[in-house]
C-alpha atoms as a PDB file:
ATOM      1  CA  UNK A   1     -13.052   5.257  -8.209  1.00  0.00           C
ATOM      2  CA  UNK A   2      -9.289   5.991  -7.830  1.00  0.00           C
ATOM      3  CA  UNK A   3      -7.144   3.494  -6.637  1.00  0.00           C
ATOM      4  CA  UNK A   4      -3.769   3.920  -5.324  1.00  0.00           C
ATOM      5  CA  UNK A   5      -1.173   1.177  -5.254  1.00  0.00           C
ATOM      6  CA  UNK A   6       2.248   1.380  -2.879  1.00  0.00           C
ATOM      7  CA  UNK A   7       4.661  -1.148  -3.699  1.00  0.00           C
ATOM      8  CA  UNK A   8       6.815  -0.496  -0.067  1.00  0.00           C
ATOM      9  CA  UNK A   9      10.444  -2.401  -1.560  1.00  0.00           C
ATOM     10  CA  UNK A  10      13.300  -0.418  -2.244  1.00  0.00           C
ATOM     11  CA  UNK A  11      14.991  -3.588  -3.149  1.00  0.00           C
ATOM     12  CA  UNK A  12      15.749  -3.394  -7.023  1.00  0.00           C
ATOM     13  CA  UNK A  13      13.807  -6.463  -9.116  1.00  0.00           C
ATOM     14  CA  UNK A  14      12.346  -6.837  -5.669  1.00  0.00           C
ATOM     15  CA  UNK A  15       8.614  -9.043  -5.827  1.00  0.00           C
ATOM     16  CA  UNK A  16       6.402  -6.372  -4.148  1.00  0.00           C
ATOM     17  CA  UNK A  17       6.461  -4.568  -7.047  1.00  0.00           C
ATOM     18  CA  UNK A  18       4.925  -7.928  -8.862  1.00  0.00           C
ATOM     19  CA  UNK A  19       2.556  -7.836  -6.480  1.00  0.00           C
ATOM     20  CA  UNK A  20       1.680  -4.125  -7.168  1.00  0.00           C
ATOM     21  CA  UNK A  21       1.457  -4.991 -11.112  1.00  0.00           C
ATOM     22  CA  UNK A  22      -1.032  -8.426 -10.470  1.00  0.00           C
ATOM     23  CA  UNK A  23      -3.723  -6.266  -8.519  1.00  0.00           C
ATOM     24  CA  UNK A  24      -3.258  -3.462 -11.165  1.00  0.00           C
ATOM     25  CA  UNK A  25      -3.728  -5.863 -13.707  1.00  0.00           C
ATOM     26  CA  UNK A  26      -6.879  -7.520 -11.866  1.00  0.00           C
ATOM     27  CA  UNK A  27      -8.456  -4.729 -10.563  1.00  0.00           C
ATOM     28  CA  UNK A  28      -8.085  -3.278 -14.623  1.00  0.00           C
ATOM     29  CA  UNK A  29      -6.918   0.232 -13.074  1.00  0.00           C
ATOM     30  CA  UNK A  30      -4.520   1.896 -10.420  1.00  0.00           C
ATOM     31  CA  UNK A  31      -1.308   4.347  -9.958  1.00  0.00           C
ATOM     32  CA  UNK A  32       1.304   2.274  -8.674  1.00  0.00           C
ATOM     33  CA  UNK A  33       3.736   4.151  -6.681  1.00  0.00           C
ATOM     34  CA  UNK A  34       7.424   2.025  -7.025  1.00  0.00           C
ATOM     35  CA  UNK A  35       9.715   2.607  -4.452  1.00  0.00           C
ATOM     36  CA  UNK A  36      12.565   1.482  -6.232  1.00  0.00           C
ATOM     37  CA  UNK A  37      12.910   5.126  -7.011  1.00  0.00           C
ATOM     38  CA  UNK A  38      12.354   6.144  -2.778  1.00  0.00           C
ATOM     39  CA  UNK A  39      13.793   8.747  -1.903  1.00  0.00           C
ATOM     40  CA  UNK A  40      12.590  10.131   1.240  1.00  0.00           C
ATOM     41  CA  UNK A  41      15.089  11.257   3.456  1.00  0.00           C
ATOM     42  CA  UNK A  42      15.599   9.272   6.825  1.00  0.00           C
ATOM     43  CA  UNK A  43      13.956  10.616   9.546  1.00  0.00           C
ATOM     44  CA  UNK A  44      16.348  12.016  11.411  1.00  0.00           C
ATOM     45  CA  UNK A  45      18.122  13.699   7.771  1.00  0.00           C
ATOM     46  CA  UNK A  46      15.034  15.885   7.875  1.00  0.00           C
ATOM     47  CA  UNK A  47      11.665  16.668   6.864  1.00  0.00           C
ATOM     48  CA  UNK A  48       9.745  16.388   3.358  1.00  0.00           C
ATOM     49  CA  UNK A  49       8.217  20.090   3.007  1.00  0.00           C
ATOM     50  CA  UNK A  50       5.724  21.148   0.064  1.00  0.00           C
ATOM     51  CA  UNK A  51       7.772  23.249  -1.294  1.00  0.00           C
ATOM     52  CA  UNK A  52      10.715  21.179  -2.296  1.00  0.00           C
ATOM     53  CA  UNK A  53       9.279  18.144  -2.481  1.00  0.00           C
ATOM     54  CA  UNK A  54      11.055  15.717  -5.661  1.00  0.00           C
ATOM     55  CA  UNK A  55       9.400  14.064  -8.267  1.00  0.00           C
ATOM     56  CA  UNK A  56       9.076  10.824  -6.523  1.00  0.00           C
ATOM     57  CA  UNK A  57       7.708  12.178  -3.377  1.00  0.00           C
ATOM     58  CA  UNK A  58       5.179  14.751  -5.697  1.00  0.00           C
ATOM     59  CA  UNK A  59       4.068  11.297  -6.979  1.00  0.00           C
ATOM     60  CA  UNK A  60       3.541   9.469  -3.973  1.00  0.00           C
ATOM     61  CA  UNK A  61       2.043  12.555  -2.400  1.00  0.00           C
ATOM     62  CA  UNK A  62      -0.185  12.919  -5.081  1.00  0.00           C
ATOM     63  CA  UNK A  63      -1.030   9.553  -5.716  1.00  0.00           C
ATOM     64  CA  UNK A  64      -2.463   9.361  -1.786  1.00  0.00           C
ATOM     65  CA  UNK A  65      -4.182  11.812  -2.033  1.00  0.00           C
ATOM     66  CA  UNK A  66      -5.896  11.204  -5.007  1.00  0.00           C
ATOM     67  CA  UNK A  67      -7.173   7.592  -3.778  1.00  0.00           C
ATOM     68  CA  UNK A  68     -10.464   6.687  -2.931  1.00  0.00           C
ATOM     69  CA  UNK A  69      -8.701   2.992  -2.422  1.00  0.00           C
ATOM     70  CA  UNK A  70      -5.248   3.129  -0.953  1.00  0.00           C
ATOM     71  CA  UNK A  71      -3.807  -0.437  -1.324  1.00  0.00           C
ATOM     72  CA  UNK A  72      -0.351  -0.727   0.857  1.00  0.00           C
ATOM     73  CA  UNK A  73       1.971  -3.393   0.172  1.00  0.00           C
ATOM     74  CA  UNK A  74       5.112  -4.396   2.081  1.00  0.00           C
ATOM     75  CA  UNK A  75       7.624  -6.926   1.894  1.00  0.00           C
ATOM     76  CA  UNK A  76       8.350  -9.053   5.600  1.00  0.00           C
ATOM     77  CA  UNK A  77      11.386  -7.865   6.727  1.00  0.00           C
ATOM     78  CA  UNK A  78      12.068  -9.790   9.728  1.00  0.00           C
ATOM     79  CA  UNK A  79       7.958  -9.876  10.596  1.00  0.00           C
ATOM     80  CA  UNK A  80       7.856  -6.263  10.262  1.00  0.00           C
ATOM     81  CA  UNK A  81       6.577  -3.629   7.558  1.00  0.00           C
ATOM     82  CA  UNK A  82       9.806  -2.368   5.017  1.00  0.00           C
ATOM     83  CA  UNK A  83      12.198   0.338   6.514  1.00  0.00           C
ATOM     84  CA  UNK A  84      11.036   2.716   3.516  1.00  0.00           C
ATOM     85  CA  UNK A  85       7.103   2.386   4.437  1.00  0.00           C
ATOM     86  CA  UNK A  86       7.598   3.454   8.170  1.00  0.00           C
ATOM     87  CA  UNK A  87       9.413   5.967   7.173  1.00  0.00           C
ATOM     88  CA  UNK A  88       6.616   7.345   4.515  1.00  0.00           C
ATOM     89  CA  UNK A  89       4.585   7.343   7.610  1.00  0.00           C
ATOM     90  CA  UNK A  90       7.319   9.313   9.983  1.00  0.00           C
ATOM     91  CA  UNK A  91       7.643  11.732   7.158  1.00  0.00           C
ATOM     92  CA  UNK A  92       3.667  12.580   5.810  1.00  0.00           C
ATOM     93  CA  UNK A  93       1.603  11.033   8.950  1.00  0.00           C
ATOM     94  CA  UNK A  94       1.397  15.013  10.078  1.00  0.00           C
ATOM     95  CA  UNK A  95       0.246  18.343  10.040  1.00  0.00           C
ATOM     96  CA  UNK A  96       1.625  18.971   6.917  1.00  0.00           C
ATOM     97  CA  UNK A  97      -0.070  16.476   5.078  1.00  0.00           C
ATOM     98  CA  UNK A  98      -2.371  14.882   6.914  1.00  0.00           C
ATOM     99  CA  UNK A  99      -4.884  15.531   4.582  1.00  0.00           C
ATOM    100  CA  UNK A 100      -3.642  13.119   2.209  1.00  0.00           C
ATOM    101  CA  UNK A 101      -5.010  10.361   4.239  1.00  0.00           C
ATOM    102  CA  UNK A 102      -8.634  11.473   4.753  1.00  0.00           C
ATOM    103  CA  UNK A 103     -11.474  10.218   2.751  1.00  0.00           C
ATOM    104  CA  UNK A 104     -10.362   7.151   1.672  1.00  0.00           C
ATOM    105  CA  UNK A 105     -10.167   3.407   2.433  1.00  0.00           C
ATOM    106  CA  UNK A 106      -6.433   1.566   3.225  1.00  0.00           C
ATOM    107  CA  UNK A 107      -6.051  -1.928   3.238  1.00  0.00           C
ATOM    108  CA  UNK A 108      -2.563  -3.467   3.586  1.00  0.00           C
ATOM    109  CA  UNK A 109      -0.915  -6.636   2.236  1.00  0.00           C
ATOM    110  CA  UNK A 110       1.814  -8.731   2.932  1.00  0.00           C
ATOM    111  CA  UNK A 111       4.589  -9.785   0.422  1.00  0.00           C
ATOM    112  CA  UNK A 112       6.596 -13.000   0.729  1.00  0.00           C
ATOM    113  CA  UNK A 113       8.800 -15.261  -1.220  1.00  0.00           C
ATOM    114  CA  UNK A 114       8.269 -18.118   1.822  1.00  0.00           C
ATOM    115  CA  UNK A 115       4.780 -18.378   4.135  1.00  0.00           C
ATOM    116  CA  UNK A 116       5.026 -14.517   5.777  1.00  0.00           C
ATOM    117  CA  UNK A 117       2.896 -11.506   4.958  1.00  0.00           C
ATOM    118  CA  UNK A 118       0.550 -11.449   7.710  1.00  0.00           C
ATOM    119  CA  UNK A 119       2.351  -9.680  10.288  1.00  0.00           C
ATOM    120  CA  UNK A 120       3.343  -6.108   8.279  1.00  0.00           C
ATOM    121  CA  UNK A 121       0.033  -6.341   6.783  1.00  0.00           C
ATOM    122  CA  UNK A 122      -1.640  -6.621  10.134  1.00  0.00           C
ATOM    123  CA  UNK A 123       0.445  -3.726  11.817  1.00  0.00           C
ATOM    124  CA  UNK A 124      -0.143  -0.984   9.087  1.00  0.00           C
ATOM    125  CA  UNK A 125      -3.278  -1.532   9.645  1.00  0.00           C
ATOM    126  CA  UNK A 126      -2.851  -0.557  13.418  1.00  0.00           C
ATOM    127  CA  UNK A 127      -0.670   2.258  12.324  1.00  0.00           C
ATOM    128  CA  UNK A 128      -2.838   3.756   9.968  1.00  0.00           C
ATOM    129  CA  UNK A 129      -6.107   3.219  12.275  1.00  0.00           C
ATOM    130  CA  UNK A 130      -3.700   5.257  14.608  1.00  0.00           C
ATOM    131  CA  UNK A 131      -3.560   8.319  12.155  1.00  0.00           C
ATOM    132  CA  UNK A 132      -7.314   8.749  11.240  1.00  0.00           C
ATOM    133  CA  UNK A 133      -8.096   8.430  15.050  1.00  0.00           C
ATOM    134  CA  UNK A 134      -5.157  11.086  16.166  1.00  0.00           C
ATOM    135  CA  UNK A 135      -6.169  13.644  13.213  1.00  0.00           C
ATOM    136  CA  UNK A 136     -10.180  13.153  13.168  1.00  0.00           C
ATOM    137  CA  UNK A 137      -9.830  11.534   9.677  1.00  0.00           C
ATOM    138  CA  UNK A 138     -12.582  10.459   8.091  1.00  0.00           C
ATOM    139  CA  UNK A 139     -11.386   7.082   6.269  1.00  0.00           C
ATOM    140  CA  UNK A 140     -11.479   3.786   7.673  1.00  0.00           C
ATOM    141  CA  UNK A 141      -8.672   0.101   7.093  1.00  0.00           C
ATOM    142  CA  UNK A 142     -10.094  -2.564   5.509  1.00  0.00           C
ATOM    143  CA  UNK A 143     -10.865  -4.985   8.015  1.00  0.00           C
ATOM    144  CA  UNK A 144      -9.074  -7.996   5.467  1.00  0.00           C
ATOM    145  CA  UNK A 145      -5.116  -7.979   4.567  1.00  0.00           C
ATOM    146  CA  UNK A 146      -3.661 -10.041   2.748  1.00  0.00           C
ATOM    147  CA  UNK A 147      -0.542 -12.279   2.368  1.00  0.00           C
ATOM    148  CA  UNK A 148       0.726 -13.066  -0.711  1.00  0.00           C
ATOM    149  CA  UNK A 149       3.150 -15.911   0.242  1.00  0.00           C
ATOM    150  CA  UNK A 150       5.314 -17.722  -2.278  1.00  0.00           C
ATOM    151  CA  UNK A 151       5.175 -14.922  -4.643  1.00  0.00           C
ATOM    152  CA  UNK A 152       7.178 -16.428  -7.105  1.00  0.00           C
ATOM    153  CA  UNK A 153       5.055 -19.653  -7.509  1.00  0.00           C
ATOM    154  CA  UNK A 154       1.626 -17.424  -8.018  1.00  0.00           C
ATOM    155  CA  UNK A 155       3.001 -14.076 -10.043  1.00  0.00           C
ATOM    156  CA  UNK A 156       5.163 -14.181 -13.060  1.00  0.00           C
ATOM    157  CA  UNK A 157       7.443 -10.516 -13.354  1.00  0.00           C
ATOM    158  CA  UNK A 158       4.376  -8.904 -15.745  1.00  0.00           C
ATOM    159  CA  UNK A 159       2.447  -9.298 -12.649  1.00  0.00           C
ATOM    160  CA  UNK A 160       0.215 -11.812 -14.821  1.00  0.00           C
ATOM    161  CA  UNK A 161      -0.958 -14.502 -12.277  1.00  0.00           C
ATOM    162  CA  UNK A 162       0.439 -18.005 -12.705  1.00  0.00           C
ATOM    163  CA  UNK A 163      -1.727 -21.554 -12.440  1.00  0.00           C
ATOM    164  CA  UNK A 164      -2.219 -21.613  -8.417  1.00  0.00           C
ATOM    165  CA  UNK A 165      -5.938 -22.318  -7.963  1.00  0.00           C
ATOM    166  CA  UNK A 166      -5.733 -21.090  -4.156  1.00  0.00           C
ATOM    167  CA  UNK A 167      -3.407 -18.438  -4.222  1.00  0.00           C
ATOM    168  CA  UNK A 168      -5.895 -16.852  -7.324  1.00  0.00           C
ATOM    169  CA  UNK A 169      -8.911 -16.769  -5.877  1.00  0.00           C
ATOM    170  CA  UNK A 170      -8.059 -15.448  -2.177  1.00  0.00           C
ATOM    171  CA  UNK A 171      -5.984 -12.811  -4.044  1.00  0.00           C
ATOM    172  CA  UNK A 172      -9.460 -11.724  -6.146  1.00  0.00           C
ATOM    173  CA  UNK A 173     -11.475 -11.764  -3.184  1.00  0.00           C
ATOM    174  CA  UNK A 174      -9.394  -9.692  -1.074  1.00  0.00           C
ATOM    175  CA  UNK A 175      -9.592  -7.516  -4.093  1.00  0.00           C
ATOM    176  CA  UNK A 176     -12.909  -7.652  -4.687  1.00  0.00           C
ATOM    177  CA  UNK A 177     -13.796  -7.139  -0.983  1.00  0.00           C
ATOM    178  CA  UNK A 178     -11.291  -3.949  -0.688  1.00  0.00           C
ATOM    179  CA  UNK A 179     -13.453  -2.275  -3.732  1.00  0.00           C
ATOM    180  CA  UNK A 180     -16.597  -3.285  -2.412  1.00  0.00           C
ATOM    181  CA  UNK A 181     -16.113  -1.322   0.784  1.00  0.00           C
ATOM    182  CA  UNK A 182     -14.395   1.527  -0.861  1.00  0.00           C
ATOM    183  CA  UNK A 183     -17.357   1.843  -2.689  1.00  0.00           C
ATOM    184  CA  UNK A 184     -19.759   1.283   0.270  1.00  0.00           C
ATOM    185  CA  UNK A 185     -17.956   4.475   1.861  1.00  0.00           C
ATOM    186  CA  UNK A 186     -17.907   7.003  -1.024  1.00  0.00           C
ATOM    187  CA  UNK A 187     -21.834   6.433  -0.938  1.00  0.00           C
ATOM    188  CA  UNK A 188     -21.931   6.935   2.690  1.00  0.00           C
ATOM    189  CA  UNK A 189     -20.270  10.528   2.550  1.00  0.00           C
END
């Protein structure tokens, strides 16, 4: 199975991108896509088109398509999902490359320094229940998010997890759960 990791923070040194190295690191595999390197242009600067597509956007392109497991992370900005990840979903949520999402499973988590998460997570998960529906998309959210609050008490910068008895075991189950029904729906096709 091929699992695809979106770490949605533009910041530089930003903690997302933590996030994105602990559930590479526990799940033992996984492309991580960094947008500290983003580089889509803003929605209304134009459109990302096939055949001039950059390196970065080739790699997140690619890297979506290519999952069976499509793990979404965002920082709370404000209780809402990173400028850069709506955006990613203005830009590729359409004819164009709408294909990228199908056949796959997307679950989305939450990244905080304080007690937030919840809120982004829960609202990509609307959005991208939105696109399979509007395109006939055969792929399906994870019906769990999670929030990975106090990042800096639970994940150390190697994305190595830290000694936080709660934190670690909610973050392995929502990891375990997200590859057990990935791999529940590549049997079912």
């Amino acid at each position: 199975m091929k699992v695809g990791i979106i770490s949605g923070s533009a910041r530089k040194g930003n903690n997302t991108y933590r996030v994105a190295l602990a559930v590479k690191k526990q799940l033992g595999q996984g492309e991580i896509v960094d947008f500290q390197d983003y580089d889509l242009p803003n929605f209304a600067e134009g459109w990302v088109s096939p055949p001039s597509e950059t390196a970065f956007q080739q790699h997140l392109i690619s890297t979506i398509d290519n999952a069976d497991l499509l793990i979404v992370l965002t920082p709370e900005y404000n209780w809402f999902p990173s400028a850069e990840i709506i955006n990613t979903i203005h830009q590729l949520a359409g004819p164009a490359y709408k294909h990228i999402f199908d056949n796959k499973v997307v679950t989305t988590l939450g990244v905080s320094t304080g007690r937030g998460g919840r809120m982004p997570a829960v609202q990509l998960g609307y959005v991208f229940n939105k696109i399979f529906n509007v395109f006939d998309l055969n792929s399906i959210t994870s019906p769990r998010t999670f929030e990975a609050q106090e990042v800096l008490k639970c994940i150390d910068e190697e994305g190595n997890l830290l000694d936080n008895e709660m934190f670690n075991k909610g973050f392995k189950n929502y990891l375990d759960y997200s590859m057990k029904v990935a791999n529940r729906w590549r049997l079912s096709e």
